[in-house]
C-alpha atoms as a PDB file:
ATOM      1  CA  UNK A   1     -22.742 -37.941  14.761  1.00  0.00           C
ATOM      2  CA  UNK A   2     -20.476 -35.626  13.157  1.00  0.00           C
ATOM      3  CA  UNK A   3     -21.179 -31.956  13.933  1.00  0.00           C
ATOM      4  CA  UNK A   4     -20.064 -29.004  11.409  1.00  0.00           C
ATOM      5  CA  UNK A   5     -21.185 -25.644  10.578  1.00  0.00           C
ATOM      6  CA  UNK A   6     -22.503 -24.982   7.439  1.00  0.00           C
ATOM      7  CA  UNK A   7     -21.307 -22.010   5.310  1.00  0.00           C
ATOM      8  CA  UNK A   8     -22.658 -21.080   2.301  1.00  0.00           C
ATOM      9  CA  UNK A   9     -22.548 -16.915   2.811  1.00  0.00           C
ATOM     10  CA  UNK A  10     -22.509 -15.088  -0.489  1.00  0.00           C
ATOM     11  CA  UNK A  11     -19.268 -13.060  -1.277  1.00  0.00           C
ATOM     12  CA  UNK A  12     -22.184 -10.081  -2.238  1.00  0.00           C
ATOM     13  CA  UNK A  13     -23.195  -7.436   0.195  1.00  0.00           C
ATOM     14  CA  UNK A  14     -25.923  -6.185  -2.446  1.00  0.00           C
ATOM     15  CA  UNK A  15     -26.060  -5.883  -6.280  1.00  0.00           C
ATOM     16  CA  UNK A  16     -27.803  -2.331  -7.223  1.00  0.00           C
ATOM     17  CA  UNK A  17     -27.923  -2.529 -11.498  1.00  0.00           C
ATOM     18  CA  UNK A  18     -24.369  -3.416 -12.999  1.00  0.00           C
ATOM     19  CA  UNK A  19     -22.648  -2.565  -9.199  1.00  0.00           C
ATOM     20  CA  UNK A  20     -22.034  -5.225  -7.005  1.00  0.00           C
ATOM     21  CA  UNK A  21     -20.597  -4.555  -3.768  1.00  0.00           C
ATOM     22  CA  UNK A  22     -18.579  -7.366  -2.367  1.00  0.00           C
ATOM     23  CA  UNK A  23     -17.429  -8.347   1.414  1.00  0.00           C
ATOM     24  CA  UNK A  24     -14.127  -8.616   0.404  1.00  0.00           C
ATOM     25  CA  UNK A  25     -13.460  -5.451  -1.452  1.00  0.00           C
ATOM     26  CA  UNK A  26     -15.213  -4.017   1.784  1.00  0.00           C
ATOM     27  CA  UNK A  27     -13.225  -5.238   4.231  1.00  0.00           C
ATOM     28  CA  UNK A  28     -10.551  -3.876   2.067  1.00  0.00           C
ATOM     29  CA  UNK A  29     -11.287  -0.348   1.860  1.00  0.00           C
ATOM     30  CA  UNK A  30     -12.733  -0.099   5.805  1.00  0.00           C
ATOM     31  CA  UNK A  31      -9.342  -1.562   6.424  1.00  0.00           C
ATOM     32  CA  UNK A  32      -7.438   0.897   5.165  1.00  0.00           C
ATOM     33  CA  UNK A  33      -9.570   3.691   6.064  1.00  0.00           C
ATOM     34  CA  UNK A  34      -9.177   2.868   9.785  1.00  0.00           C
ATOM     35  CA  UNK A  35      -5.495   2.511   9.347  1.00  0.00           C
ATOM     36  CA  UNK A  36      -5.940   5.867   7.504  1.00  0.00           C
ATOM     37  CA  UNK A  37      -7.609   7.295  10.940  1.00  0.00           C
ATOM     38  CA  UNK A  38      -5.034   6.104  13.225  1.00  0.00           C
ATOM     39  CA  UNK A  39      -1.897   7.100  11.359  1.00  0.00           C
ATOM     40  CA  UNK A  40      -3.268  10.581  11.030  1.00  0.00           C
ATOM     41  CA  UNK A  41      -3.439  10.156  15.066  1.00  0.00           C
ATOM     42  CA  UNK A  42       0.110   9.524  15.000  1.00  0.00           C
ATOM     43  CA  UNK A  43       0.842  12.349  12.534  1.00  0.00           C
ATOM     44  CA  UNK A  44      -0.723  14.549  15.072  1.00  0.00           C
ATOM     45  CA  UNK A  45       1.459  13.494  18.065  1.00  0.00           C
ATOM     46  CA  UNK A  46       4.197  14.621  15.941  1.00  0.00           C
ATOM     47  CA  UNK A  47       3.538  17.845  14.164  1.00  0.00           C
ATOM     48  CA  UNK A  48       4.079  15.189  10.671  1.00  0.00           C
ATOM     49  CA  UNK A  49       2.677  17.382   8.080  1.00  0.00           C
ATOM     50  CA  UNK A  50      -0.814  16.176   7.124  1.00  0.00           C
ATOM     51  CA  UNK A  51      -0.052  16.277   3.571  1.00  0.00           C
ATOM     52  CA  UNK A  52       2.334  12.608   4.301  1.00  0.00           C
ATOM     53  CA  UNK A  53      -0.137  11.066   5.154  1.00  0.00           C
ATOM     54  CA  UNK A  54      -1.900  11.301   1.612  1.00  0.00           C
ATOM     55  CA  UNK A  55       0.681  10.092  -0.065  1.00  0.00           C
ATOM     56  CA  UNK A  56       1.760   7.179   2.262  1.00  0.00           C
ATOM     57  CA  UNK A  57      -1.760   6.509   1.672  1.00  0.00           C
ATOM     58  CA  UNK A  58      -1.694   6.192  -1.852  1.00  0.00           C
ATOM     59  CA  UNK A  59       1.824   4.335  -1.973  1.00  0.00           C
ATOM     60  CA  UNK A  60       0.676   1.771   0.539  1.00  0.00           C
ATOM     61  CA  UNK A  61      -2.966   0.699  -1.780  1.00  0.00           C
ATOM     62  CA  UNK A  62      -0.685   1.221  -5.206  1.00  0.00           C
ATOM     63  CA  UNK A  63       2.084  -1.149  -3.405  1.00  0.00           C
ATOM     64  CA  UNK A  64      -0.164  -3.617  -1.725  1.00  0.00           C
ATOM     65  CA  UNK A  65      -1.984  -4.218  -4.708  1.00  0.00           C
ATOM     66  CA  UNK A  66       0.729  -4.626  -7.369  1.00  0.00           C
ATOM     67  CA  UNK A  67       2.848  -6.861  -4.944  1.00  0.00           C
ATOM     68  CA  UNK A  68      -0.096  -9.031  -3.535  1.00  0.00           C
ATOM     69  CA  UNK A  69      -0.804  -9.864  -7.461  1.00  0.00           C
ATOM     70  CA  UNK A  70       2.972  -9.907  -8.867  1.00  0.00           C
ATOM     71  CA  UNK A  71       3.375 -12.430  -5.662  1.00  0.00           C
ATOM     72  CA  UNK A  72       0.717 -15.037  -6.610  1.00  0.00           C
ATOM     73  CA  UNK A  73       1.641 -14.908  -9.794  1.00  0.00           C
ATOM     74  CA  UNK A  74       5.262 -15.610  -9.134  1.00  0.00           C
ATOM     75  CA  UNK A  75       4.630 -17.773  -6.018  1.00  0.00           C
ATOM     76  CA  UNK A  76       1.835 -19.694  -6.846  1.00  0.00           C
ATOM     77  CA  UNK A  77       0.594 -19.730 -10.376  1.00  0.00           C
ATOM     78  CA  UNK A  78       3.655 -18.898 -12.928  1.00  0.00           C
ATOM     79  CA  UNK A  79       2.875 -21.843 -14.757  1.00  0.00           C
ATOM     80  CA  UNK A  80      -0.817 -20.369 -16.119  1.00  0.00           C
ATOM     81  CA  UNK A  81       0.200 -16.973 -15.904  1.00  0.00           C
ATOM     82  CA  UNK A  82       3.468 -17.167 -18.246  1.00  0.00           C
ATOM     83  CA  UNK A  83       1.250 -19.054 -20.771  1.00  0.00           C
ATOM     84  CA  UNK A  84      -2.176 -16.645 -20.034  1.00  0.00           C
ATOM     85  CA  UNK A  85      -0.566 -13.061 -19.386  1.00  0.00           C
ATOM     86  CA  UNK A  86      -3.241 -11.374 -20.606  1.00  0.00           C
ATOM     87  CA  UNK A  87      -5.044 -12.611 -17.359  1.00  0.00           C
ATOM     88  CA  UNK A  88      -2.492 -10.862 -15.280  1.00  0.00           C
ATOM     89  CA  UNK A  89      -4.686  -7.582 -14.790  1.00  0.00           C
ATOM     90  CA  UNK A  90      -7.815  -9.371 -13.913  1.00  0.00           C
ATOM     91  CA  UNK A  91      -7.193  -8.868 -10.502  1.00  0.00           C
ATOM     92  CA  UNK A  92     -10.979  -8.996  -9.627  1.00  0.00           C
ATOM     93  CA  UNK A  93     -11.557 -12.860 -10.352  1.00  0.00           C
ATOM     94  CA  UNK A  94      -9.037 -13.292  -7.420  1.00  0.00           C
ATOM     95  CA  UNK A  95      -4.815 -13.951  -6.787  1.00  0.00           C
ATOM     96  CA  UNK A  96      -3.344 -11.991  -4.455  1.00  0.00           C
ATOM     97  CA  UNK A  97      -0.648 -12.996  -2.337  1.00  0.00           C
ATOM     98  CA  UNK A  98       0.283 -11.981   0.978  1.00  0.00           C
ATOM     99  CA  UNK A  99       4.153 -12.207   0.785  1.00  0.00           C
ATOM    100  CA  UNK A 100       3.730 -10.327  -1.999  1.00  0.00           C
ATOM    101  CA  UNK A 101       2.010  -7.870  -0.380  1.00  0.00           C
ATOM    102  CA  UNK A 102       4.583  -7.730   1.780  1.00  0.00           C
ATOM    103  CA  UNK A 103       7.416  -6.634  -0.734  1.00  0.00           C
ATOM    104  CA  UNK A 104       4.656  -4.303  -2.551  1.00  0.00           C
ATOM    105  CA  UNK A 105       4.562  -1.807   1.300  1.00  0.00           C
ATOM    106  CA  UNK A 106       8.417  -2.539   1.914  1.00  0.00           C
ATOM    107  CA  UNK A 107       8.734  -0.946  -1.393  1.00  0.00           C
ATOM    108  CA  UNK A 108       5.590   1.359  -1.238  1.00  0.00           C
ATOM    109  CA  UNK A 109       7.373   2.612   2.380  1.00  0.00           C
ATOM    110  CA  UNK A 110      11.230   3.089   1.471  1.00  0.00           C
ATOM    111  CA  UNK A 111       9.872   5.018  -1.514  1.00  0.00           C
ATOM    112  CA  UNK A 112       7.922   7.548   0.801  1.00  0.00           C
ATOM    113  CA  UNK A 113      10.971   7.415   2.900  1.00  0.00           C
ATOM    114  CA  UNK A 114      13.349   8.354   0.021  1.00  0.00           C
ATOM    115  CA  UNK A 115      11.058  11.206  -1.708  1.00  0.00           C
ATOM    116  CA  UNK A 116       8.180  12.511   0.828  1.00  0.00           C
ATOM    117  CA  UNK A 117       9.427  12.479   4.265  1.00  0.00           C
ATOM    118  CA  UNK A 118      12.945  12.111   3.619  1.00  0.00           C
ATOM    119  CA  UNK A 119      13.230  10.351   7.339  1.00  0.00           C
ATOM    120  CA  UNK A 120      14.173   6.861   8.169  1.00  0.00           C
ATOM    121  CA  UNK A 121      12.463   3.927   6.911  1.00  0.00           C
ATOM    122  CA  UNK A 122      11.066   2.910  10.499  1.00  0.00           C
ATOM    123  CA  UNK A 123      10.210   5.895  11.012  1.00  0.00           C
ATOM    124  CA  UNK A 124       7.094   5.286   9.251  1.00  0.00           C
ATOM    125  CA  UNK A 125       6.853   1.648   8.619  1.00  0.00           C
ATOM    126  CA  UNK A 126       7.012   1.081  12.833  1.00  0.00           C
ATOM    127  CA  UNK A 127       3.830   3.459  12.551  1.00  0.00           C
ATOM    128  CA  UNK A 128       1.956   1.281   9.661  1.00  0.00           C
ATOM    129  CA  UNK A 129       2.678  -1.938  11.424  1.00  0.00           C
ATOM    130  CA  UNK A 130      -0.234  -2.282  13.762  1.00  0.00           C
ATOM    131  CA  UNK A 131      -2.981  -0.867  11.103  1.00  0.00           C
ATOM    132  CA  UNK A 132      -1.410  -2.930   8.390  1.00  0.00           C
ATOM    133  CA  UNK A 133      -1.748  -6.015  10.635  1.00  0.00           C
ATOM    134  CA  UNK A 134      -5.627  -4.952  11.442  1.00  0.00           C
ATOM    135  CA  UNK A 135      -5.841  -5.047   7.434  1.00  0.00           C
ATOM    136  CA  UNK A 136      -4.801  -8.522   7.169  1.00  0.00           C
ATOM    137  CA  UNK A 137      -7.346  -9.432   9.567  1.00  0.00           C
ATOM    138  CA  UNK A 138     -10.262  -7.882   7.679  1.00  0.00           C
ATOM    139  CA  UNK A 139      -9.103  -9.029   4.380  1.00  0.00           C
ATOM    140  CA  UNK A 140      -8.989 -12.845   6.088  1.00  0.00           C
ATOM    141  CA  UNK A 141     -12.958 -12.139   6.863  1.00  0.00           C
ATOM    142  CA  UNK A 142     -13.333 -11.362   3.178  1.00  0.00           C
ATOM    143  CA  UNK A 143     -11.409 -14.615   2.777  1.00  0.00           C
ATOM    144  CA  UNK A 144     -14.501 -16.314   4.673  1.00  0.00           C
ATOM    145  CA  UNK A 145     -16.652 -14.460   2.993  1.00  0.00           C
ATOM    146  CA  UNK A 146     -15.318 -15.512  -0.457  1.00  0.00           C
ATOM    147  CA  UNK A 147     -15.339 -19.142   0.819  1.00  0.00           C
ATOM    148  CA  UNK A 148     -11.598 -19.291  -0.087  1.00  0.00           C
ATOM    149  CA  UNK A 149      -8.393 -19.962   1.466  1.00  0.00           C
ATOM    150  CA  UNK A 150     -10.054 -23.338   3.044  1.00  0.00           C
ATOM    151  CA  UNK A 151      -8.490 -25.521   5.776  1.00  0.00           C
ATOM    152  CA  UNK A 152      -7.635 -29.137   5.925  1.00  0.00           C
ATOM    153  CA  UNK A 153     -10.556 -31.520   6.946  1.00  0.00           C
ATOM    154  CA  UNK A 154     -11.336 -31.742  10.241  1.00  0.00           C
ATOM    155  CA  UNK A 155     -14.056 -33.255  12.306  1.00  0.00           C
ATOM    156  CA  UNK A 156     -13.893 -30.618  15.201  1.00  0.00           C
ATOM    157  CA  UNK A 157     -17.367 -29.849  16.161  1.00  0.00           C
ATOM    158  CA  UNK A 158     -16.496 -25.812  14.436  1.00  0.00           C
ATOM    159  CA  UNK A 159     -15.320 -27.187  11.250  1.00  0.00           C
ATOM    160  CA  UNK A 160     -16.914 -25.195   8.305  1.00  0.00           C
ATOM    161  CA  UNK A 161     -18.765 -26.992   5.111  1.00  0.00           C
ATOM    162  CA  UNK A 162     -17.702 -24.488   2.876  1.00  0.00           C
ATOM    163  CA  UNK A 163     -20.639 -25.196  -0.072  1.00  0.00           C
ATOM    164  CA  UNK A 164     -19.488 -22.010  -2.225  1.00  0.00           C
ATOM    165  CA  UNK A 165     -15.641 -23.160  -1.596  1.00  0.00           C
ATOM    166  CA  UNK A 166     -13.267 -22.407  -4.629  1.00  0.00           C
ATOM    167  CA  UNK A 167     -12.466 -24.331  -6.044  1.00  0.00           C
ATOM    168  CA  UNK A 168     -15.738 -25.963  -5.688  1.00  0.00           C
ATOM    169  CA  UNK A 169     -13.420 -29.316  -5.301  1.00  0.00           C
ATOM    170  CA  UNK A 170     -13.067 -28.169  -1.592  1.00  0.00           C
ATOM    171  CA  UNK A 171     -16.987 -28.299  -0.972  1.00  0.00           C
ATOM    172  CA  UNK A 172     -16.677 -32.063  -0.046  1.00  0.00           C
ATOM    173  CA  UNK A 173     -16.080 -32.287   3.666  1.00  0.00           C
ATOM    174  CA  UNK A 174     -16.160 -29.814   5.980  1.00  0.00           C
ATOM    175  CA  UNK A 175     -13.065 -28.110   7.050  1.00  0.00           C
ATOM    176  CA  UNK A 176     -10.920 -26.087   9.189  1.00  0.00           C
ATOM    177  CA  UNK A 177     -12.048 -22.058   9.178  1.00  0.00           C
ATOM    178  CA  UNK A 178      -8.269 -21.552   8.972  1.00  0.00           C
ATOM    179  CA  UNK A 179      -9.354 -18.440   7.438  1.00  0.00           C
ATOM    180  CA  UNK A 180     -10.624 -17.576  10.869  1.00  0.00           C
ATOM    181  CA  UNK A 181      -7.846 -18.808  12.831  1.00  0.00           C
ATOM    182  CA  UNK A 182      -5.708 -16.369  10.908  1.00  0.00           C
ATOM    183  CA  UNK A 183      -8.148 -13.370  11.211  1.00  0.00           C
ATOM    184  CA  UNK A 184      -8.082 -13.589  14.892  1.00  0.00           C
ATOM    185  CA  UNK A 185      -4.341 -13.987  15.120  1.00  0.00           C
ATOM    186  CA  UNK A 186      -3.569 -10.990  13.206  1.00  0.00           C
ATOM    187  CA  UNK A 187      -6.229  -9.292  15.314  1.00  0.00           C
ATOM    188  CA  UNK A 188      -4.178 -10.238  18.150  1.00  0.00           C
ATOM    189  CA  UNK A 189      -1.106  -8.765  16.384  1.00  0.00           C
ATOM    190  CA  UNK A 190      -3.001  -5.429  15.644  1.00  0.00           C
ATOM    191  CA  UNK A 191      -4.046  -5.164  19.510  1.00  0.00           C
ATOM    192  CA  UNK A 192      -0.366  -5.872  20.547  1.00  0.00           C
ATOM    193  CA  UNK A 193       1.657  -3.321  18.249  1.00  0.00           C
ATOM    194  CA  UNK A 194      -1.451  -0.481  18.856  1.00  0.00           C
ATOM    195  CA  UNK A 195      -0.790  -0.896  23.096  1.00  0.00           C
ATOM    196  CA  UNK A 196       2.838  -1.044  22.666  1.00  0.00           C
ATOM    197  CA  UNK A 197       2.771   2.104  20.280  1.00  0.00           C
ATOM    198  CA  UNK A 198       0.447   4.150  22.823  1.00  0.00           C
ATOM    199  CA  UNK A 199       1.305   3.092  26.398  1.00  0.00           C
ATOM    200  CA  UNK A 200       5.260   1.773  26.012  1.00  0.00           C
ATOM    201  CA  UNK A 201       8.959   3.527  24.703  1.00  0.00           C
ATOM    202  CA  UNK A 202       8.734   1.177  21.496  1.00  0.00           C
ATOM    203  CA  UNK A 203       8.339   4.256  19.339  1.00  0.00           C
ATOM    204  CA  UNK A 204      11.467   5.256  20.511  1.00  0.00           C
ATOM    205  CA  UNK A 205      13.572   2.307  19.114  1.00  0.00           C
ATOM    206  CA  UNK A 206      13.219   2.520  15.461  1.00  0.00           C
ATOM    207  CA  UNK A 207      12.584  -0.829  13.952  1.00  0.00           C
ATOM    208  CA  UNK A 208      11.300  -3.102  16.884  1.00  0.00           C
ATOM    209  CA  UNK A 209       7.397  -2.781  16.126  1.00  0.00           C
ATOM    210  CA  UNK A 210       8.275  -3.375  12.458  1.00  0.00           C
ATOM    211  CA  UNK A 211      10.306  -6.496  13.476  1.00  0.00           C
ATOM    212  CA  UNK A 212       7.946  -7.221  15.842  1.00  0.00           C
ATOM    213  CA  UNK A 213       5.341  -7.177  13.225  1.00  0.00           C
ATOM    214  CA  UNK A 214       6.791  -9.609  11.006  1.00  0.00           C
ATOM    215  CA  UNK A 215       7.645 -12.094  14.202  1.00  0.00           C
ATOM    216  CA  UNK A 216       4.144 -12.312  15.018  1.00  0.00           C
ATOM    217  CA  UNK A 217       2.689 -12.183  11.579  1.00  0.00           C
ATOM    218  CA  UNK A 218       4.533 -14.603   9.528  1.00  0.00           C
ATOM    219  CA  UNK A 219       5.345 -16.845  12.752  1.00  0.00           C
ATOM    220  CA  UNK A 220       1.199 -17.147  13.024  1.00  0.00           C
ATOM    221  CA  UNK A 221       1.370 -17.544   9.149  1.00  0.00           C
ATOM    222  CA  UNK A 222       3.800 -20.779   9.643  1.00  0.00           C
ATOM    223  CA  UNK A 223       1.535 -21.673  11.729  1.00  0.00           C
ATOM    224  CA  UNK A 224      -1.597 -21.658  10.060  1.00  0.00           C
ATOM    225  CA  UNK A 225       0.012 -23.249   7.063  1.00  0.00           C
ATOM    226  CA  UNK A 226      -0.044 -26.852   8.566  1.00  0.00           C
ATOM    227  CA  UNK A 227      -3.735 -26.436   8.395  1.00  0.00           C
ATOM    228  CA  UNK A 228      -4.708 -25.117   4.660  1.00  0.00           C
ATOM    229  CA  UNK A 229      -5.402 -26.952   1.695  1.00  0.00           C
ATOM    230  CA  UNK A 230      -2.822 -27.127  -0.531  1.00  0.00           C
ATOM    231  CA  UNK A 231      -2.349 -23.685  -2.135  1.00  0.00           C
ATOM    232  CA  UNK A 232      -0.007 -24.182  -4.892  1.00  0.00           C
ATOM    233  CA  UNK A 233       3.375 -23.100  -5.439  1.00  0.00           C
ATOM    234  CA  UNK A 234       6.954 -24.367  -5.081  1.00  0.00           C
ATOM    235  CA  UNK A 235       6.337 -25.885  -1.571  1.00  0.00           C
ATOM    236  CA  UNK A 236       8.489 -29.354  -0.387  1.00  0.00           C
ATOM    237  CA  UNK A 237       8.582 -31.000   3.004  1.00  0.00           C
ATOM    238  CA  UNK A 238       7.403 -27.467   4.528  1.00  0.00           C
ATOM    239  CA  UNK A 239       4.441 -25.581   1.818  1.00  0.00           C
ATOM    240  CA  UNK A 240       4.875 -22.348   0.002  1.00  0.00           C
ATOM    241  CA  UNK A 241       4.082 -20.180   2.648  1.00  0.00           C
ATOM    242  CA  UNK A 242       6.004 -21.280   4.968  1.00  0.00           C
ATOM    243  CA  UNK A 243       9.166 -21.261   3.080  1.00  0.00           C
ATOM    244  CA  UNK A 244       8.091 -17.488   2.542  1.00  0.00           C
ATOM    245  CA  UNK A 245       7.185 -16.832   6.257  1.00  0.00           C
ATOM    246  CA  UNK A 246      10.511 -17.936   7.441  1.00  0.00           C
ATOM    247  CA  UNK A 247      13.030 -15.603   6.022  1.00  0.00           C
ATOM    248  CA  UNK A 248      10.725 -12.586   7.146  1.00  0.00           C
ATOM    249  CA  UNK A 249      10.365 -14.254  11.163  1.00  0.00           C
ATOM    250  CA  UNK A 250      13.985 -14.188  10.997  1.00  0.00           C
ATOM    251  CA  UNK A 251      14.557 -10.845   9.508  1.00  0.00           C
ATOM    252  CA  UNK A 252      11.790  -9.512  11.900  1.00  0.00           C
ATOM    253  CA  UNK A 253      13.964 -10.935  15.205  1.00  0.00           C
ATOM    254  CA  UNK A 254      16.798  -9.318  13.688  1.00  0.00           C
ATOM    255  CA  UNK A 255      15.043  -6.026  13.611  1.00  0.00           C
ATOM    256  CA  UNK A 256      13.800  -6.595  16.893  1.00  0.00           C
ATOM    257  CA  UNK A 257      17.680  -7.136  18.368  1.00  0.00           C
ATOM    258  CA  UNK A 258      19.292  -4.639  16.480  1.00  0.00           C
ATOM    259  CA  UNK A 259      16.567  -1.758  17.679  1.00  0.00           C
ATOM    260  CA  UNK A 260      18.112   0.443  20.179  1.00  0.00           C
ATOM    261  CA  UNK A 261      16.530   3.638  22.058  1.00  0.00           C
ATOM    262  CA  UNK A 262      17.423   6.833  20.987  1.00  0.00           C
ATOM    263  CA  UNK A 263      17.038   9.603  23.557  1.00  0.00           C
ATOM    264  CA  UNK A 264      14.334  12.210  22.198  1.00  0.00           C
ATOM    265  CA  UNK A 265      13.223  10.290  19.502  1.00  0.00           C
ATOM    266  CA  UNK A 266       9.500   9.224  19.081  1.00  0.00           C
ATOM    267  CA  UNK A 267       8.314   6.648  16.910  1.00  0.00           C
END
């Protein structure tokens, strides 16, 4: 007898009149405002003026937005969107792509860098790391939520029939939560970088948490990979993500051995 869970959880917390308030944009905004709370926290420790924080803020949801959507579009669906661009701005029926993501803080951070806090680039982005990767876990719930993002089939006995899967294609057989998997995994990211931040000298060699960020996140991200449905994109012999996740494990170790302590500094 073949044992699965079934999922068919609506992507609505609760509809009040025209508002509809949605697990994923949720997770979203709790996301951020907890990485909002423990920034400030580092702030503090510092004597950062307050006022940074505000604008990193806003430069991280402007920049994670636009580059999450600019990145599935040029990663995964150029073909529709060159011939549909008025569909580019409907970001709320869905497309948003981590890699992009990615480029939309790099950018989002060297810009605070370069005009608000006129400091190094790691000195903030080694601060973002861990709450950024506690982000990427919530957003992966939403990703349950949403019943999209769906694995491979599998007949492990915690293999989800996703019944609201999109596309609805997917609803066949059930499949692997890989949304889960990566949830938990960037979890595990957020609760390494936050100990190593508070109870180790890692703030003190500018870069390593960032590289060590995009080790574990896009080395997980390889990972996972092997076990989604197909997603699209350019990918051959290894898929789209992957060929994305590699470049940024290998800039991340670089990071990583190129971070040296500096005597005084912190974080």
């Amino acid at each position: 007898m073949l044992l699965y869970i079934t999922w068919d959880a609506s992507p609505d917390i609760f509809t009040i009149g025209p508002i509809t308030l949605r697990w994923y944009g949720m997770m979203f905004a709790v996301g951020f405002l907890l990485g909002f709370m423990m920034v400030r926290r580092m702030f503090l420790r510092e004597g950062a003026p307050e006022a940074w924080l505000d604008y990193c803020f806003y430069f991280l949801i402007g920049g994670t937005i636009l580059g999450a959507r600019l990145g599935h579009i040029l990663f995964y669906q150029w073909d529709y969107y060159s011939q549909h661009p008025g569909d580019i701005i409907k970001v709320w029926e869905g497309g948003l792509a981590s890699h992009g993501g990615v480029i939309g803080v790099v950018t989002a951070l060297w810009l605070f860098s370069k005009f608000v806090s006129k400091k190094s680039f790691f000195w903030i982005s080694d601060k973002v790391a861990a709450p950024i990767a506690l982000v990427g876990a919530m957003i992966r719930f939403g990703n349950l939520m949403n019943s999209e993002i769906v694995g491979t089939p599998s007949d492990a006995p915690w293999a989800f029939l996703f019944v609201n899967a999109v596309p609805k294609s997917l609803a066949d057989v059930p499949r692997h939560p890989v949304q889960i998997y990566e949830s938990l995994s960037y979890l595990l990211t957020f609760l390494v970088l936050i100990a190593l931040y508070w109870k180790t000298d890692a703030p003190k060699k500018p870069g390593f948490l960032t590289g060590l960020w995009f080790v574990l996140i896009f080395g997980f991200r390889f990972i996972w990979e092997y076990f989604k449905s197909d997603q699209g994109g350019f990918g051959v012999a290894l898929t789209t993500g992957q060929w994305l996740s590699v470049p940024l494990v290998l800039g991340g170790a670089l990071m990583m051995a190129l971070a040296r302590p500096k005597p005084g500094h912190l974080g």
